[in-house]
C-alpha atoms as a PDB file:
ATOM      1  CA  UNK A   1     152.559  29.492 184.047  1.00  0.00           C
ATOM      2  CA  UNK A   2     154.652  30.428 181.348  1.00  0.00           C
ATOM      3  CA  UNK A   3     153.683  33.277 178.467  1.00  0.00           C
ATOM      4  CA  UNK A   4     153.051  30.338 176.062  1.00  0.00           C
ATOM      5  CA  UNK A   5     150.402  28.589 178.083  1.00  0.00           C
ATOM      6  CA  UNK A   6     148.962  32.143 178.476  1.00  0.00           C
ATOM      7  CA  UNK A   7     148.640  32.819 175.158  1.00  0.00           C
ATOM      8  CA  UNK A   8     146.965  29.850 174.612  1.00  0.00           C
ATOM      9  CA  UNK A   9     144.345  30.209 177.113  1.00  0.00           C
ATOM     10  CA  UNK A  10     143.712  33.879 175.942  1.00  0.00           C
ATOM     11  CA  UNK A  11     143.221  32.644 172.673  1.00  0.00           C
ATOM     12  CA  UNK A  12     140.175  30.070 173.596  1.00  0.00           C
ATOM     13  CA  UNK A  13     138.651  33.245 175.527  1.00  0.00           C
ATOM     14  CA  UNK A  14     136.512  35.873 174.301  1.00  0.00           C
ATOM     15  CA  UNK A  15     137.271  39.863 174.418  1.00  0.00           C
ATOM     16  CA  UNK A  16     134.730  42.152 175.283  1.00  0.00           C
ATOM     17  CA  UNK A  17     135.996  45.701 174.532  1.00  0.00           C
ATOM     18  CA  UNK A  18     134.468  49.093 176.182  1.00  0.00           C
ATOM     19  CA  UNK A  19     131.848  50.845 174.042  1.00  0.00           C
ATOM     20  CA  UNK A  20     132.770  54.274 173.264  1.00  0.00           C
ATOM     21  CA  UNK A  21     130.488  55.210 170.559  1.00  0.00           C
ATOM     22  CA  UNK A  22     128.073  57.707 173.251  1.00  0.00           C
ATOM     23  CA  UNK A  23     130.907  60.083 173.159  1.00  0.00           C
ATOM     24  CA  UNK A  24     129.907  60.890 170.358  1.00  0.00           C
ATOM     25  CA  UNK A  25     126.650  60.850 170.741  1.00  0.00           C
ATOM     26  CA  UNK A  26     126.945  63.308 173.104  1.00  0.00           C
ATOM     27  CA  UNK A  27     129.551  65.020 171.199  1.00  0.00           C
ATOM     28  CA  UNK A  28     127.001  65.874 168.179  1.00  0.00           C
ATOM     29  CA  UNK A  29     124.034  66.562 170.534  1.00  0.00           C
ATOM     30  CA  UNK A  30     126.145  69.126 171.843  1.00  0.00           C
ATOM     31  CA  UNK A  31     127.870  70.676 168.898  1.00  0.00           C
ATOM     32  CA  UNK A  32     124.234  70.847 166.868  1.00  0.00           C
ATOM     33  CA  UNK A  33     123.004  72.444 169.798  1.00  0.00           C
ATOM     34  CA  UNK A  34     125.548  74.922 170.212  1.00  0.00           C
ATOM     35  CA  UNK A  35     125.175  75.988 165.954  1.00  0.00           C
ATOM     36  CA  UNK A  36     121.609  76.388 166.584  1.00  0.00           C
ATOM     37  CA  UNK A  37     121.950  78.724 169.210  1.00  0.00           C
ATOM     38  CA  UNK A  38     124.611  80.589 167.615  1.00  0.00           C
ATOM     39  CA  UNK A  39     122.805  80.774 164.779  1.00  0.00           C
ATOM     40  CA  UNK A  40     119.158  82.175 166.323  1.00  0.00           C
ATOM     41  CA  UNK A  41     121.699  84.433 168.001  1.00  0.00           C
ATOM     42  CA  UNK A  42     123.584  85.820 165.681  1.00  0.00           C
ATOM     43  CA  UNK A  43     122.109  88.354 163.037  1.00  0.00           C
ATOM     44  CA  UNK A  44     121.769  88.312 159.372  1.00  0.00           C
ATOM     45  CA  UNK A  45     121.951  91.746 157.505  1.00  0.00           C
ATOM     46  CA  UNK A  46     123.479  92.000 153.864  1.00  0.00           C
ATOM     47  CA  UNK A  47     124.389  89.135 153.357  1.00  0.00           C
ATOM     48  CA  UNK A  48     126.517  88.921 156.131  1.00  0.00           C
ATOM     49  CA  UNK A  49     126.141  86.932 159.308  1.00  0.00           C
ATOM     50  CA  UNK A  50     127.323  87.955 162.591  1.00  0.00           C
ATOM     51  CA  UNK A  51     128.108  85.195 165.506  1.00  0.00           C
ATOM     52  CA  UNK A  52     128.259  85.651 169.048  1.00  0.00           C
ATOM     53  CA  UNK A  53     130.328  83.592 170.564  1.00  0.00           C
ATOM     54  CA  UNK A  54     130.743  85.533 174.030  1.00  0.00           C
ATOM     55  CA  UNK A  55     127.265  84.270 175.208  1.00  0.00           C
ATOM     56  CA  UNK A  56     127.744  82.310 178.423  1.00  0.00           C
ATOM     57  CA  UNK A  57     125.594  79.486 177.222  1.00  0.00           C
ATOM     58  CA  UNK A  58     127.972  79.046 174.282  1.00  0.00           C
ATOM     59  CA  UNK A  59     130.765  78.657 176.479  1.00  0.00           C
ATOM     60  CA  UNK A  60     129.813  76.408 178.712  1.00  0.00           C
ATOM     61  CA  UNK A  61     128.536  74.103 175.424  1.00  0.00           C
ATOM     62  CA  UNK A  62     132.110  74.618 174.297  1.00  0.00           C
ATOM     63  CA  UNK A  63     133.656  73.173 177.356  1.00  0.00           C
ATOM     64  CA  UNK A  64     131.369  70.359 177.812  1.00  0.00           C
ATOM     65  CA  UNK A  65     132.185  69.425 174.066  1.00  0.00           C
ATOM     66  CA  UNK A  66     135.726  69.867 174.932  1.00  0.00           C
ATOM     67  CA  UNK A  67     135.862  67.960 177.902  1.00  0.00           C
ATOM     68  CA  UNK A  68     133.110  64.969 176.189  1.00  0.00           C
ATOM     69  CA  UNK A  69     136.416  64.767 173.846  1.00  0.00           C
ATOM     70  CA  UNK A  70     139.100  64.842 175.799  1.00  0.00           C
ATOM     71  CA  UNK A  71     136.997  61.882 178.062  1.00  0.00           C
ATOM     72  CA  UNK A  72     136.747  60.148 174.904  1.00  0.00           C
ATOM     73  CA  UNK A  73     140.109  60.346 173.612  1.00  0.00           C
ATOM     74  CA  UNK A  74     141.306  59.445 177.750  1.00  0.00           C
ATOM     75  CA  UNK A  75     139.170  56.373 177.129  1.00  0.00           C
ATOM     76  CA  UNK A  76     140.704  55.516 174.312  1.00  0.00           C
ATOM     77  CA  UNK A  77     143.617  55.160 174.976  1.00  0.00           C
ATOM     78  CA  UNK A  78     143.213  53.428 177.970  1.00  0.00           C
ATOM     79  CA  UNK A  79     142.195  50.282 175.769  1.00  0.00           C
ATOM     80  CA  UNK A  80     139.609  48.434 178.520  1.00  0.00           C
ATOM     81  CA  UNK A  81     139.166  44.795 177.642  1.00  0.00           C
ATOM     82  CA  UNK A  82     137.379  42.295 180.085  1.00  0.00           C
ATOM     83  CA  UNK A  83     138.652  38.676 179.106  1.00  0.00           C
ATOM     84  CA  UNK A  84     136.602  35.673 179.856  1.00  0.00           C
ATOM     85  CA  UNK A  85     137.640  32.755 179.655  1.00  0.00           C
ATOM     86  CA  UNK A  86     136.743  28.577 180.344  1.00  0.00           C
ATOM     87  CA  UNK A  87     138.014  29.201 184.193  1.00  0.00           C
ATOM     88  CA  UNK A  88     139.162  32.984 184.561  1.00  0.00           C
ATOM     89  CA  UNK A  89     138.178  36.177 184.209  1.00  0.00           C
ATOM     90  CA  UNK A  90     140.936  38.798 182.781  1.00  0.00           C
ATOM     91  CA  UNK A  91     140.647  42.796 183.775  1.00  0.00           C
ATOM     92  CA  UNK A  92     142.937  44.593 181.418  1.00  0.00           C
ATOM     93  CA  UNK A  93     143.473  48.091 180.040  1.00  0.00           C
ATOM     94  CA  UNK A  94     146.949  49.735 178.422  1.00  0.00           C
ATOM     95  CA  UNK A  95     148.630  50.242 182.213  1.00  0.00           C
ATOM     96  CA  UNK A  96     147.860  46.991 183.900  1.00  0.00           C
ATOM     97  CA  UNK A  97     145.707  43.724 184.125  1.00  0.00           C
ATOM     98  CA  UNK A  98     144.689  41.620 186.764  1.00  0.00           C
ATOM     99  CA  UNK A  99     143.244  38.553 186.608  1.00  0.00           C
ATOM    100  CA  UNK A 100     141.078  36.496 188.899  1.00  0.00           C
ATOM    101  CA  UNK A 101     141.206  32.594 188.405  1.00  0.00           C
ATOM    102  CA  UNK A 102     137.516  30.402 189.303  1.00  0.00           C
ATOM    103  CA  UNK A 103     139.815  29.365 192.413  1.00  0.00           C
ATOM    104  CA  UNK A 104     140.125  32.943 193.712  1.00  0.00           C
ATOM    105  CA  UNK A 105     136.335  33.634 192.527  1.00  0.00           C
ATOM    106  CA  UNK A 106     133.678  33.154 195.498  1.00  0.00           C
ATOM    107  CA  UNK A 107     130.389  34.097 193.910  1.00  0.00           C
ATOM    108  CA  UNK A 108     129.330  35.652 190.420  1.00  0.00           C
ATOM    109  CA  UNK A 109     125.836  37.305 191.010  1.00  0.00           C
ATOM    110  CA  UNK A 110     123.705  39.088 188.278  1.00  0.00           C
ATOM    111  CA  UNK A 111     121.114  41.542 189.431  1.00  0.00           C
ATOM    112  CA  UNK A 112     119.337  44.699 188.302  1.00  0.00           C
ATOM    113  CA  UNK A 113     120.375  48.326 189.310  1.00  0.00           C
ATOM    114  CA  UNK A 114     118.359  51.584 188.924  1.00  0.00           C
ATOM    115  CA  UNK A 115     120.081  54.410 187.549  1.00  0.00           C
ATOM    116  CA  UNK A 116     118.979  58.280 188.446  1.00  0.00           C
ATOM    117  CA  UNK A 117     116.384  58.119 185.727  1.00  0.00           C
ATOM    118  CA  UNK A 118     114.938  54.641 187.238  1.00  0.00           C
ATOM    119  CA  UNK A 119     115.611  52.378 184.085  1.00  0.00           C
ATOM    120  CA  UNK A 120     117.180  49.694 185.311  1.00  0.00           C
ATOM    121  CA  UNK A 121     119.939  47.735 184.252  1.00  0.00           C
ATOM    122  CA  UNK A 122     121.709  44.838 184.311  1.00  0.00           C
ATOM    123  CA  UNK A 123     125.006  44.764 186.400  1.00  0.00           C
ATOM    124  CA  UNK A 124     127.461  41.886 186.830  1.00  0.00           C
ATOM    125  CA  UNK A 125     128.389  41.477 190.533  1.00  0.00           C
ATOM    126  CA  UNK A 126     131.743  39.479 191.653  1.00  0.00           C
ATOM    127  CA  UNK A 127     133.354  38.551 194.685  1.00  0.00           C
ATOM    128  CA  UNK A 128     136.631  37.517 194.945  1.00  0.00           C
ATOM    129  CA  UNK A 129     139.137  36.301 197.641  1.00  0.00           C
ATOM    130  CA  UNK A 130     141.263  38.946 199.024  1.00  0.00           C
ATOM    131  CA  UNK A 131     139.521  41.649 197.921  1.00  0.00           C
ATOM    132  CA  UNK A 132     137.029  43.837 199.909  1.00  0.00           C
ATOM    133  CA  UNK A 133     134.849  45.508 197.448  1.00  0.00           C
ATOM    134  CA  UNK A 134     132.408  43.382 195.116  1.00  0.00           C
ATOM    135  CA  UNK A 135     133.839  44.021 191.773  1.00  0.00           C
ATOM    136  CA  UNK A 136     130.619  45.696 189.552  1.00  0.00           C
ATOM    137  CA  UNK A 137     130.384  45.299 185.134  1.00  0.00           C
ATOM    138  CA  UNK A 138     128.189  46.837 183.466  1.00  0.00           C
ATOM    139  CA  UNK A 139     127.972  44.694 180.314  1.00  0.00           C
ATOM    140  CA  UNK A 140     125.970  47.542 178.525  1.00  0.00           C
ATOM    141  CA  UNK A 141     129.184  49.397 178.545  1.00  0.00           C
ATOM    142  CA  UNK A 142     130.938  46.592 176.662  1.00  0.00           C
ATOM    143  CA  UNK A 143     130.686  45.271 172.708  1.00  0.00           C
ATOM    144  CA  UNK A 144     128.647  42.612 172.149  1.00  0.00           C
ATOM    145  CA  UNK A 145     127.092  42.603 175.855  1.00  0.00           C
ATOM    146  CA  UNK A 146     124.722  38.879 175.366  1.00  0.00           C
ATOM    147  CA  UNK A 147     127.807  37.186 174.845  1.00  0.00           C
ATOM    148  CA  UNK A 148     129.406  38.921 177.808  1.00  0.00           C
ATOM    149  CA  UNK A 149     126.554  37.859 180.104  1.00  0.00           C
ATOM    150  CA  UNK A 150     126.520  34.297 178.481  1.00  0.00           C
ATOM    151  CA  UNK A 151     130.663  33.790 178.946  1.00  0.00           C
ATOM    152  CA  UNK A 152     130.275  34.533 182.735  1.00  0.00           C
ATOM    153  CA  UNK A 153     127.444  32.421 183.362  1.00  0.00           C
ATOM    154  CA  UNK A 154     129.558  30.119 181.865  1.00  0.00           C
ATOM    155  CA  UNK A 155     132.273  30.599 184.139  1.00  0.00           C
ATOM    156  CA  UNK A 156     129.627  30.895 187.083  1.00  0.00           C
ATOM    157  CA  UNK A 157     128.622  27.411 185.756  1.00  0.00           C
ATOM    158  CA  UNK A 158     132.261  26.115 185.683  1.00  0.00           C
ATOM    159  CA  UNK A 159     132.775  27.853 189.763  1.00  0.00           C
ATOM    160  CA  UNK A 160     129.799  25.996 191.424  1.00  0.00           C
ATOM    161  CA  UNK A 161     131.171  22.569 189.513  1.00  0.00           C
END
């Protein structure tokens, strides 16, 4: 297969992209937190406001928001696509990609996980030749996560042809 008939195929699939938006979610939970509790803190006299910023709980709110944003910016550039397309499935992110033809795919399974705070959710199960572990999407963490379910069962479709 040469990179013009891969092209082409990439360009009748769809691209689902990796959400990153709760970073920053959690990023401004944090930092509002943290201003609050400097603030009830801290002391106004004269017009003047003192901040403490020695407290132990404002530290460790400072490294969480630190380390929420250096996980986000990680993620970032790391670039995580999923690919699906008519008869393959396309893993890729800015280091490598791999990707898994309906030949090398034995079974696409859809079920329903429970997380720690027992919500569940939907999780994409796939087994492929060659491969010992089940390969697990969560299409929550993707863009536009209805079509993602929709393209696979259409590729689950075009596997059990």
């Amino acid at each position: 297969m040469n990179s013009n008939d891969i092209t082409e195929s990439k360009a009748k699939a769809n691209v689902y992209t990796h959400r990153l938006d709760f970073f920053w979610q959690y990023i401004a939970v944090y930092a509002i937190a943290m201003i609050i509790y400097v603030l009830l803190k801290g002391t106004i006299s004269e017009w003047t406001v003192t901040v403490v910023l020695r407290d132990p709980l404002v530290l460790i709110l400072a490294i969480i928001i630190v380390g929420t944003a250096i996980s986000m910016l990680f993620n970032y550039y790391k670039k995580q696509e999923i690919i699906v397309g008519k008869d393959f499935i396309l893993f890729r992110n800015r280091f490598r990609e791999i990707k898994y033809t309906q030949l090398e795919i034995i079974k696409i399974g859809f079920s329903r996980e429970r997380n720690k705070l027992r919500t569940k959710f939907r999780v994409i199960k796939i087994k492929v030749n060659n491969r010992r572990r089940i390969i697990r999407i969560k299409p929550m963490s993707f863009w536009d996560e209805k079509m993602l379910v929709h393209s696979v069962i259409a590729l689950k479709k075009n596997i059990n042809r």
